[in-house]
PDB file of N, CA and C in Angstrom:
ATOM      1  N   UNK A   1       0.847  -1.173   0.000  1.00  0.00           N
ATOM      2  CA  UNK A   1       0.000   0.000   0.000  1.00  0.00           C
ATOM      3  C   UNK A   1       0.893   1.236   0.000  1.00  0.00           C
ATOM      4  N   UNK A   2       0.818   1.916  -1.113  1.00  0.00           N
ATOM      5  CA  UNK A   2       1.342   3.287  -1.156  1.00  0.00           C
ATOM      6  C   UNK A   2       0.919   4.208   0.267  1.00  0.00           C
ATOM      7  N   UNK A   3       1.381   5.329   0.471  1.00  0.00           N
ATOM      8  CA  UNK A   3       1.484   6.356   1.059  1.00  0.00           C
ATOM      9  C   UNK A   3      -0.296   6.889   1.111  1.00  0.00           C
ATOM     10  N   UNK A   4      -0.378   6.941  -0.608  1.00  0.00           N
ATOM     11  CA  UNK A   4      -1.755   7.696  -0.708  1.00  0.00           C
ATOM     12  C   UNK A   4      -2.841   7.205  -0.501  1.00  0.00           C
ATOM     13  N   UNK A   5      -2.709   5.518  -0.837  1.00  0.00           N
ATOM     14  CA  UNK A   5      -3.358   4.876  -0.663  1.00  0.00           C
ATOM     15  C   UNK A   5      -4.118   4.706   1.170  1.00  0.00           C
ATOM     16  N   UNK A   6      -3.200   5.093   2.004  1.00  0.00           N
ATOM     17  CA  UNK A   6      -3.597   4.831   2.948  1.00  0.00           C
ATOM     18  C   UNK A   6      -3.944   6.128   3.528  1.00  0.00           C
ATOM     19  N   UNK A   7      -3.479   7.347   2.740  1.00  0.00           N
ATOM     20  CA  UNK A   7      -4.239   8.458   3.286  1.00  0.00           C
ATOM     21  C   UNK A   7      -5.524   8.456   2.171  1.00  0.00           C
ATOM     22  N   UNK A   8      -5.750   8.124   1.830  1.00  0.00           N
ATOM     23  CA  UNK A   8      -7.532   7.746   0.611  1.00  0.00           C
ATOM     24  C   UNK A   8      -8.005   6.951   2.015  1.00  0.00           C
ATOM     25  N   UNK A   9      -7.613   5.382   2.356  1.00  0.00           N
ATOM     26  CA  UNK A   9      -8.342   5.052   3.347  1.00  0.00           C
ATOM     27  C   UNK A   9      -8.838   5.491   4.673  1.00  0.00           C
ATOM     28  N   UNK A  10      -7.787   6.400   5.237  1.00  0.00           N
ATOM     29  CA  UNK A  10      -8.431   6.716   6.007  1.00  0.00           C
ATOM     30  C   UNK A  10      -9.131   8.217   6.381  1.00  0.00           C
ATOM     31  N   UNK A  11      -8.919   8.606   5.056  1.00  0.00           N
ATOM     32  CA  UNK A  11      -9.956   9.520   4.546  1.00  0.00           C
ATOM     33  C   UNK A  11     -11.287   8.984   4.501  1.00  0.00           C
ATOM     34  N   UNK A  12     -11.409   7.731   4.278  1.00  0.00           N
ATOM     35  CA  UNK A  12     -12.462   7.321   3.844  1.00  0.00           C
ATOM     36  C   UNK A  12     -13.078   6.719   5.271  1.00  0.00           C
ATOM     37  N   UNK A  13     -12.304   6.429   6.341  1.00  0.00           N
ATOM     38  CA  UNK A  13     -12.390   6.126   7.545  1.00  0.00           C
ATOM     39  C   UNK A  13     -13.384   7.557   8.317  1.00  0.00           C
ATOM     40  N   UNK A  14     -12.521   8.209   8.094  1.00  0.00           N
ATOM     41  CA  UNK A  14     -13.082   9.720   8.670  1.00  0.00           C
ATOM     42  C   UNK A  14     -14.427   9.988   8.308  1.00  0.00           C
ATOM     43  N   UNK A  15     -14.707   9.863   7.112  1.00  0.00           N
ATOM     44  CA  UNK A  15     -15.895   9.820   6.379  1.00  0.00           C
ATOM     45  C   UNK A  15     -16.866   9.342   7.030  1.00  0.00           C
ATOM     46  N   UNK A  16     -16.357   7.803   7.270  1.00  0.00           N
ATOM     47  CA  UNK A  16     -17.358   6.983   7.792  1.00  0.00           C
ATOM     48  C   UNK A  16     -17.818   7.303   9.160  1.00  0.00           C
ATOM     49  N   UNK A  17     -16.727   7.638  10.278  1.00  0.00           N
ATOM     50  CA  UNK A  17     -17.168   8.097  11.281  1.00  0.00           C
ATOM     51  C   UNK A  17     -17.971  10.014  11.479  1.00  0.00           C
ATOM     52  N   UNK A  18     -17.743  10.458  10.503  1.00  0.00           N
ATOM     53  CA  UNK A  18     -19.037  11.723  10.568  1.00  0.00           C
ATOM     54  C   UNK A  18     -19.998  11.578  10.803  1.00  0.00           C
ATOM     55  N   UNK A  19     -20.576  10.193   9.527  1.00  0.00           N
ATOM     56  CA  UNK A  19     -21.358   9.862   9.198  1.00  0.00           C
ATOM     57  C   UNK A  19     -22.505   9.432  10.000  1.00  0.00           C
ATOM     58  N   UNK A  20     -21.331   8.728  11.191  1.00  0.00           N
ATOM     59  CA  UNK A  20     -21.818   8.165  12.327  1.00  0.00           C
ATOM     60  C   UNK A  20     -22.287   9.208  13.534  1.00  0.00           C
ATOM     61  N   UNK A  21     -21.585  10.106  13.473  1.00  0.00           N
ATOM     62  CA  UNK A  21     -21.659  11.020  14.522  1.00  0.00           C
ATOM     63  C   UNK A  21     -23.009  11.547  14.003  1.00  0.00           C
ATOM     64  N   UNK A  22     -22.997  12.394  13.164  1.00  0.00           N
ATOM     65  CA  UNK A  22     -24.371  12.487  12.843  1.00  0.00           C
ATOM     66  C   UNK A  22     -25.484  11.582  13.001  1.00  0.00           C
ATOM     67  N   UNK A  23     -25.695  10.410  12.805  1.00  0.00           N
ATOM     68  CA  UNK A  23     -26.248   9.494  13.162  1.00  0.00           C
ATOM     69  C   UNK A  23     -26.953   9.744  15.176  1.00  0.00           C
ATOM     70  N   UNK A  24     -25.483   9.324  15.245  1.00  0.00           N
ATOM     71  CA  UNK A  24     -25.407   9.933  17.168  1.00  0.00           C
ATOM     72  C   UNK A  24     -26.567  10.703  17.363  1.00  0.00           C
ATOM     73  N   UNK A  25     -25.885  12.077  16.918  1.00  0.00           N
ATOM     74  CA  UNK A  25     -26.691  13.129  16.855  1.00  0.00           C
ATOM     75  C   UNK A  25     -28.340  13.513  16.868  1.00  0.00           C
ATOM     76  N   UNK A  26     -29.010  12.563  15.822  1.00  0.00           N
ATOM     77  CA  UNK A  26     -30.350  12.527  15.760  1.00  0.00           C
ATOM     78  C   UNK A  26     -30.555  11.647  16.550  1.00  0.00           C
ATOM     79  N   UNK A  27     -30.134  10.450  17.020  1.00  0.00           N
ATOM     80  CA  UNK A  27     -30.446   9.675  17.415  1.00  0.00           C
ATOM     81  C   UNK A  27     -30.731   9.973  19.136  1.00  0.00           C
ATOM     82  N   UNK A  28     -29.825  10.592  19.473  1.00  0.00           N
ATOM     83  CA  UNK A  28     -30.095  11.660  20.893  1.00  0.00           C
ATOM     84  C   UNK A  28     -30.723  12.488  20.998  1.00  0.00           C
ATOM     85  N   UNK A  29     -31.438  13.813  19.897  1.00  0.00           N
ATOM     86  CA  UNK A  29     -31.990  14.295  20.019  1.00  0.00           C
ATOM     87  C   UNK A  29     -33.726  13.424  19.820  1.00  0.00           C
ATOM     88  N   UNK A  30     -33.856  12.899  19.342  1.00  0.00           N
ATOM     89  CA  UNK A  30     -34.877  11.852  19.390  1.00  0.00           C
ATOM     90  C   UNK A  30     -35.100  11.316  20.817  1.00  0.00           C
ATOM     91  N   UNK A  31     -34.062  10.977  21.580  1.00  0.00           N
ATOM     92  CA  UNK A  31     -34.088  10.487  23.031  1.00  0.00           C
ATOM     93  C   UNK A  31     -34.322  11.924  23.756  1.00  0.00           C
ATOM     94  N   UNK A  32     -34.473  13.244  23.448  1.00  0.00           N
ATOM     95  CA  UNK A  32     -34.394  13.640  24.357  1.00  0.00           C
ATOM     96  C   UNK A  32     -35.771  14.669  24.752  1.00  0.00           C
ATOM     97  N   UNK A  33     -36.736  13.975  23.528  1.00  0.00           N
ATOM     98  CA  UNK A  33     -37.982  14.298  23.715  1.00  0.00           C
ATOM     99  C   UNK A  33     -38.582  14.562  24.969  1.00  0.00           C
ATOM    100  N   UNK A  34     -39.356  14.907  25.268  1.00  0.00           N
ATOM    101  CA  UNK A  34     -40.433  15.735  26.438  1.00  0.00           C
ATOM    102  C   UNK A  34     -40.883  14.061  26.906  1.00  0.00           C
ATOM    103  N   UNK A  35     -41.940  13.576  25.565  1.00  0.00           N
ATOM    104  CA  UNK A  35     -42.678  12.584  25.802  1.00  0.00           C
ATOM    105  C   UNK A  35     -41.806  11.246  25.623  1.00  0.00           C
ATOM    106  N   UNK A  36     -40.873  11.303  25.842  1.00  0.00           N
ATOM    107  CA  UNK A  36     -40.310   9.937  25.835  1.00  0.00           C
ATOM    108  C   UNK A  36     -39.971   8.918  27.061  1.00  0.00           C
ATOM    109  N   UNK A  37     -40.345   8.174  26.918  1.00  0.00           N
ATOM    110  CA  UNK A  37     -40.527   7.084  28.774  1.00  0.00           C
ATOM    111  C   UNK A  37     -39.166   6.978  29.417  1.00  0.00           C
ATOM    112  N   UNK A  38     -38.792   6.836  30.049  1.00  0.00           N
ATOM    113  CA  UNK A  38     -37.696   6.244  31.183  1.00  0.00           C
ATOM    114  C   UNK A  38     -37.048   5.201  30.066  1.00  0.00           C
ATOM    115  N   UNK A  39     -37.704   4.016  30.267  1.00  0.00           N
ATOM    116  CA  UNK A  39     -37.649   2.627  29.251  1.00  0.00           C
ATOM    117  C   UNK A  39     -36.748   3.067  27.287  1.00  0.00           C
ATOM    118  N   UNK A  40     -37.818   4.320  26.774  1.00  0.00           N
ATOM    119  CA  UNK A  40     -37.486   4.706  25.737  1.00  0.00           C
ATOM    120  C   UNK A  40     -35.825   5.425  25.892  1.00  0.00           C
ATOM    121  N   UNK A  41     -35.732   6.149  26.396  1.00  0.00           N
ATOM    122  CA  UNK A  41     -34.505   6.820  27.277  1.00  0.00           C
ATOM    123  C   UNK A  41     -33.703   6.025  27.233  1.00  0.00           C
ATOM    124  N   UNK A  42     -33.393   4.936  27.897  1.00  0.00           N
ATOM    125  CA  UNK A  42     -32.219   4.202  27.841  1.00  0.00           C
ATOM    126  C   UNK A  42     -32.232   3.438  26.551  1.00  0.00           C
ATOM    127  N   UNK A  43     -32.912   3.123  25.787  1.00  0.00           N
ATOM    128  CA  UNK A  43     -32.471   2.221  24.524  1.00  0.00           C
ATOM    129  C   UNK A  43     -31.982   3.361  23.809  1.00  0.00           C
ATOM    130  N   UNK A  44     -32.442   4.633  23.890  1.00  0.00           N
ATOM    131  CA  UNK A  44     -31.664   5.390  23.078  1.00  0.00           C
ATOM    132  C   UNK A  44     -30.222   5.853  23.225  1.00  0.00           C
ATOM    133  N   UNK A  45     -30.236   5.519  24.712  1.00  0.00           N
ATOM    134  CA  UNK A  45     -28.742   5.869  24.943  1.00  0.00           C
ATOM    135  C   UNK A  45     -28.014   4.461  24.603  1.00  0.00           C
ATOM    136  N   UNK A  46     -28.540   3.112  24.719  1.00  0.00           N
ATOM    137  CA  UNK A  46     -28.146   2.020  24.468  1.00  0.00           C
ATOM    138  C   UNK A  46     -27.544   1.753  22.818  1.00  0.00           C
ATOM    139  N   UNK A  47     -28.344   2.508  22.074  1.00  0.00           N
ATOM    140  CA  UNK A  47     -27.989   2.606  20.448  1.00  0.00           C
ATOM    141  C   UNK A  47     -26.948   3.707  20.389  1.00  0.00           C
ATOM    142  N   UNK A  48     -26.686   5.235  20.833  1.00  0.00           N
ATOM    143  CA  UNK A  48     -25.966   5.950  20.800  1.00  0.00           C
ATOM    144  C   UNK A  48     -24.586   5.140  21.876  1.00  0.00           C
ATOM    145  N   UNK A  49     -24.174   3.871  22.628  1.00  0.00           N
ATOM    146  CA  UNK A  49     -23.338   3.497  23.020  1.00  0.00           C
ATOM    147  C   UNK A  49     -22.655   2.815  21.903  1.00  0.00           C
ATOM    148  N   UNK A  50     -23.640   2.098  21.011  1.00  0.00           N
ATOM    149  CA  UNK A  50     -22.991   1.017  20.002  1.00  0.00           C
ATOM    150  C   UNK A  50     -22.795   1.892  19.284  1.00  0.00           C
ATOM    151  N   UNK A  51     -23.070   2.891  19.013  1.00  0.00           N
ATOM    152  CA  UNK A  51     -22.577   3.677  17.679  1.00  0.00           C
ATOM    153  C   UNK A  51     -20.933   3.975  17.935  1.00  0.00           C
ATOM    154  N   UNK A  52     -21.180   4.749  19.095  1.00  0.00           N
ATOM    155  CA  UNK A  52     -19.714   5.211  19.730  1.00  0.00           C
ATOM    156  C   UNK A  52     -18.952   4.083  19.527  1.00  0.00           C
ATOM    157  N   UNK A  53     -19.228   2.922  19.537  1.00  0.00           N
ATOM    158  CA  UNK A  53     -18.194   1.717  19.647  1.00  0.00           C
ATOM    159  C   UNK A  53     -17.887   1.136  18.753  1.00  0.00           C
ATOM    160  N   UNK A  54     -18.824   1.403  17.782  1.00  0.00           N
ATOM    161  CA  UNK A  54     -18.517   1.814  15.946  1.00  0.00           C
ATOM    162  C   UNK A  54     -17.207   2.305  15.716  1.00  0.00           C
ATOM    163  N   UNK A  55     -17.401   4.014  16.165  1.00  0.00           N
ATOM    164  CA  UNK A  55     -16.663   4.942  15.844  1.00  0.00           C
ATOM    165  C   UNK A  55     -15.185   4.479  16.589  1.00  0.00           C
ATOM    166  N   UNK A  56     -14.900   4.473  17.738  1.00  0.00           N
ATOM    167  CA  UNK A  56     -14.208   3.900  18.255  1.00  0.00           C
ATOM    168  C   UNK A  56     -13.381   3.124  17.438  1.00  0.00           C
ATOM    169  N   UNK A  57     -14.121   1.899  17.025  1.00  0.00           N
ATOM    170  CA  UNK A  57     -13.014   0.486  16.048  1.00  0.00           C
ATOM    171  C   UNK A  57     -12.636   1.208  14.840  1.00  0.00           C
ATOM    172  N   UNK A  58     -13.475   2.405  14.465  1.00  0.00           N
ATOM    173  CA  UNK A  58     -12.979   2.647  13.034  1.00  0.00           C
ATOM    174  C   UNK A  58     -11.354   3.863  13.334  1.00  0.00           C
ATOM    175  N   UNK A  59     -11.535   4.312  14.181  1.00  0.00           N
ATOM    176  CA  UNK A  59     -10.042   4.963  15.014  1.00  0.00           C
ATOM    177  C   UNK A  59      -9.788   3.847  15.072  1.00  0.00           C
ATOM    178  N   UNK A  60      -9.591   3.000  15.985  1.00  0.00           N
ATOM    179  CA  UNK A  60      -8.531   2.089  15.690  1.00  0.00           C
ATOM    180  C   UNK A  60      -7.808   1.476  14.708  1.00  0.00           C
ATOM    181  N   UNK A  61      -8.734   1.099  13.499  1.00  0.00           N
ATOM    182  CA  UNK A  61      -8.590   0.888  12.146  1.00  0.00           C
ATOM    183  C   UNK A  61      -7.842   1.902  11.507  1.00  0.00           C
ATOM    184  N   UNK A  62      -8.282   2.762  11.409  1.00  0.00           N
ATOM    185  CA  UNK A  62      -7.598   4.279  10.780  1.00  0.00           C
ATOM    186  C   UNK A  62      -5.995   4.294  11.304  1.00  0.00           C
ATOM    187  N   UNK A  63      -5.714   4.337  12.990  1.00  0.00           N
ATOM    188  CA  UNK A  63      -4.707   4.078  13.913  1.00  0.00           C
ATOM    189  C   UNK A  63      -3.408   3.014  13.047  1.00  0.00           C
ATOM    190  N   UNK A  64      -4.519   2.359  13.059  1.00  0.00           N
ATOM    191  CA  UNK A  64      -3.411   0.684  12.091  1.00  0.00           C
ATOM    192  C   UNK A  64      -2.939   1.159  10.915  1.00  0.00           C
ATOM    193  N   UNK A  65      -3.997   2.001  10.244  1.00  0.00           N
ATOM    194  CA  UNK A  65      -3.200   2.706   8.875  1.00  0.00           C
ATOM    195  C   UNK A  65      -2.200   3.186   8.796  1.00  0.00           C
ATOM    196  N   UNK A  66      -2.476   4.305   9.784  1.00  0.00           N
ATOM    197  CA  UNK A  66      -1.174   5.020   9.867  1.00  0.00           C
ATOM    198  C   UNK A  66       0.230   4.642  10.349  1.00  0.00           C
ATOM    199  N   UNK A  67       0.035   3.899  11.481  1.00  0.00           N
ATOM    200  CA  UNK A  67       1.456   2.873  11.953  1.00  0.00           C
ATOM    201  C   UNK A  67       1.551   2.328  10.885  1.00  0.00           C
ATOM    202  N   UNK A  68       1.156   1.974  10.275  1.00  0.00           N
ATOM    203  CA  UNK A  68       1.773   1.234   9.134  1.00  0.00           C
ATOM    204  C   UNK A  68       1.543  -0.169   9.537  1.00  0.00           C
TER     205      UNK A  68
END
């Protein structure tokens, strides 16, 4: 893998985790409705955990790129 090649990937890494953050994003503001239950509340924070842990492996991934 060239040089560029691995700055394309993890360009493309970065990408992916925006993508996600945004994701996050609605996905919390959705949880943070007026009318939303106790019960509803935590699955939303339960989905905004796995996302983070998404984002997370894809830094790590990205991480591996760059070490080489």
């Amino acid at each position: 893998m060239t040089m560029h090649d691995g700055q394309d990937e993890v360009g493309a890494t970065l990408a992916q985790i925006a993508m996600i953050a945004e994701e996050v994003n609605l996905i919390a503001l959705a949880g943070s409705g007026a009318d939303t239950t106790h019960d509803e509340q935590l699955a939303f924070v339960a989905e905004v955990k796995l996302r983070l842990w998404e984002m997370l492996a894809l830094c790590d991934e990205a991480h591996a790129v760059c070490s080489g």
